[in-house]
Protein backbone atom coordinates (compact mmCIF):
# COMPACT_ATOMS: atom_id res chain seq x y z
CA UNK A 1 15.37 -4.76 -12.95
CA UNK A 2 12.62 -5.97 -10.50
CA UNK A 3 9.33 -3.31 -10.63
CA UNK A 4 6.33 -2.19 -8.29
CA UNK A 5 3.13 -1.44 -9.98
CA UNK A 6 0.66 -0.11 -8.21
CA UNK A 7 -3.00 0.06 -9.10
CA UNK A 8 -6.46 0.30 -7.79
CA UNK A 9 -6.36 4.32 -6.36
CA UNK A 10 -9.18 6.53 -7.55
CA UNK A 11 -11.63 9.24 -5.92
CA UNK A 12 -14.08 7.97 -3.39
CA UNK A 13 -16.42 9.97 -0.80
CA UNK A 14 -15.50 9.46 2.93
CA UNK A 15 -16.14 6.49 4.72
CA UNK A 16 -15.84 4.83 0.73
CA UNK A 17 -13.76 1.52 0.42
CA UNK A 18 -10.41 1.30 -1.95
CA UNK A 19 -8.62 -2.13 -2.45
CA UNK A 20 -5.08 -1.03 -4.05
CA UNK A 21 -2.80 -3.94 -5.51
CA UNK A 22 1.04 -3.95 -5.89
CA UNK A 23 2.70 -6.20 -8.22
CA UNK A 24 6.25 -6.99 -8.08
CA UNK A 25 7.96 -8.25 -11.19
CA UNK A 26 9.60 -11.25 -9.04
CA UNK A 27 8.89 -13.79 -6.78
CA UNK A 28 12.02 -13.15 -5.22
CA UNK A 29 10.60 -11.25 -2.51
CA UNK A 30 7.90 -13.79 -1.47
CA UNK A 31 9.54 -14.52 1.70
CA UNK A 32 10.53 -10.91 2.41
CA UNK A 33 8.09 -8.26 4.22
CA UNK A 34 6.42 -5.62 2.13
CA UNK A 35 5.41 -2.35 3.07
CA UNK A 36 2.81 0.13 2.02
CA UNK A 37 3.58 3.83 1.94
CA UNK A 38 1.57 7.00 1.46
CA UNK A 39 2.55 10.85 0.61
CA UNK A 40 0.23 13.23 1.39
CA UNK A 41 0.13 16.34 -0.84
CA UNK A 42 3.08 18.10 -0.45
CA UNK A 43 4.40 16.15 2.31
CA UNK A 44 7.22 13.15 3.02
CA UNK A 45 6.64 9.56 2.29
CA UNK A 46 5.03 7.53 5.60
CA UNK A 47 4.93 4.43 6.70
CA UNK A 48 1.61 3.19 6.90
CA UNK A 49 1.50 -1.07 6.91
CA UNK A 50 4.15 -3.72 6.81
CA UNK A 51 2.66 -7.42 5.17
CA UNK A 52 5.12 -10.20 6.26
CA UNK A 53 5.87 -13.25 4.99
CA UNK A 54 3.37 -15.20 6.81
CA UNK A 55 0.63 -12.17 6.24
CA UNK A 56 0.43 -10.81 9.46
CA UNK A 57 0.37 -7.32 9.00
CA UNK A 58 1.43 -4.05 11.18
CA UNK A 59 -0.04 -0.52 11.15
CA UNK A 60 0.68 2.71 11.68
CA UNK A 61 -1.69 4.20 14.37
CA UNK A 62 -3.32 6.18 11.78
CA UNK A 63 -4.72 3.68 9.84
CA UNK A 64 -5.10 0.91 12.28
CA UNK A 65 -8.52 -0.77 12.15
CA UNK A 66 -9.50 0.65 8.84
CA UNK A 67 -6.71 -0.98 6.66
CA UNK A 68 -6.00 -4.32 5.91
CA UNK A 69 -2.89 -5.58 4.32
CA UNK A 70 -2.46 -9.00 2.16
CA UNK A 71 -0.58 -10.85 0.03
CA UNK A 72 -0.60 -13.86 -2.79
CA UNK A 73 2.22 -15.33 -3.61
CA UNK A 74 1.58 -17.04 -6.57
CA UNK A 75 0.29 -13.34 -8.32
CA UNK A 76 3.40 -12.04 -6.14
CA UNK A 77 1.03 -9.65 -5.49
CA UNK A 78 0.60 -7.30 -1.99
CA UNK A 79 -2.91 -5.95 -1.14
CA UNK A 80 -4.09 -3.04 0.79
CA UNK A 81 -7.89 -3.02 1.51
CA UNK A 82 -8.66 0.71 2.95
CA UNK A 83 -11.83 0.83 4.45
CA UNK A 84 -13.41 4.28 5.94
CA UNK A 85 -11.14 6.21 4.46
CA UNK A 86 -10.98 10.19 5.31
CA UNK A 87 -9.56 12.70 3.86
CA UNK A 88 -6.52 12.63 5.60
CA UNK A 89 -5.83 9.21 3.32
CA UNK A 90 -5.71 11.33 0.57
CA UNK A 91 -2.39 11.35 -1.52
CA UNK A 92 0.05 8.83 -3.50
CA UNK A 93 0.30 5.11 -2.12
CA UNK A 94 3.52 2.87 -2.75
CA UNK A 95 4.86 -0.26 -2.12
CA UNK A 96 8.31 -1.22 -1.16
CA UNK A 97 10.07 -4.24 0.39
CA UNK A 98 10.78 -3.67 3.74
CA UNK A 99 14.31 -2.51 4.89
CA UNK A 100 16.28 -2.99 1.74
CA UNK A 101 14.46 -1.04 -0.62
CA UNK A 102 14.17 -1.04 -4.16
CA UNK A 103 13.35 1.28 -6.75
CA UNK A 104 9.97 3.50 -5.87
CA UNK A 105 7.26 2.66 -8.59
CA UNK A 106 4.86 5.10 -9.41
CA UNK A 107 2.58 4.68 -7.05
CA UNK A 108 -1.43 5.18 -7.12
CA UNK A 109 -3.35 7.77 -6.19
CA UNK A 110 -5.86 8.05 -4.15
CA UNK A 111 -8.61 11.19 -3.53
CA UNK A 112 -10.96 11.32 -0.50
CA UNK A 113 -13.21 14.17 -1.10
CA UNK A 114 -16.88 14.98 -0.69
């Protein structure tokens, strides 16, 4: 069973910097886009950045700017760097791969408080 672990959440201030890592259990999905999603408190899963095979990266508009998305292949790992985050950002972050999904992993969480 292939797995996404998720790591690097935590409580920060606003305008604080997060990195969050996502490691998948294969490097089966090296050529395959991966996508970074985040659940607000009581709210649905969004898409918020897509890191394709090539790492070029798109955003959703709200994080556009302040989010970077990355990705090493030989760690078949997927980054997200969040820079001035706001509360808004607050909630669960997960990574998928794009279009055919696989199993959610548990995701990291991520606070944005004063």
């Amino acid at each position: 069973q292939v797995q996404l672990v998720e790591s690097g959440g935590g409580l920060v201030q606003p305008g604080e910097s997060l990195k969050l890592s996502c490691v998948v259990s294969t490097s089966a999905f090296n050529n395959y886009s991966m996508d970074w999603w985040h659940q607000a408190p009581g709210k649905q899963r969004v898409w918020v950045a897509q890191i394709r095979k090539d790492e070029s990266a798109l955003y959703a508009d709200s994080v556009k700017d302040r989010f970077t998305g990355s990705r090493d292949k030989a760690k078949n790992t997927v980054y997200l760097q969040m820079n001035s985050l706001k509360p808004g950002d607050t909630g669960v972050y997960y990574c998928n791969v794009a279009v055919t999904q696989i199993k959610w992993g548990q995701g990291t969480q991520v606070i944005v408080s004063s």
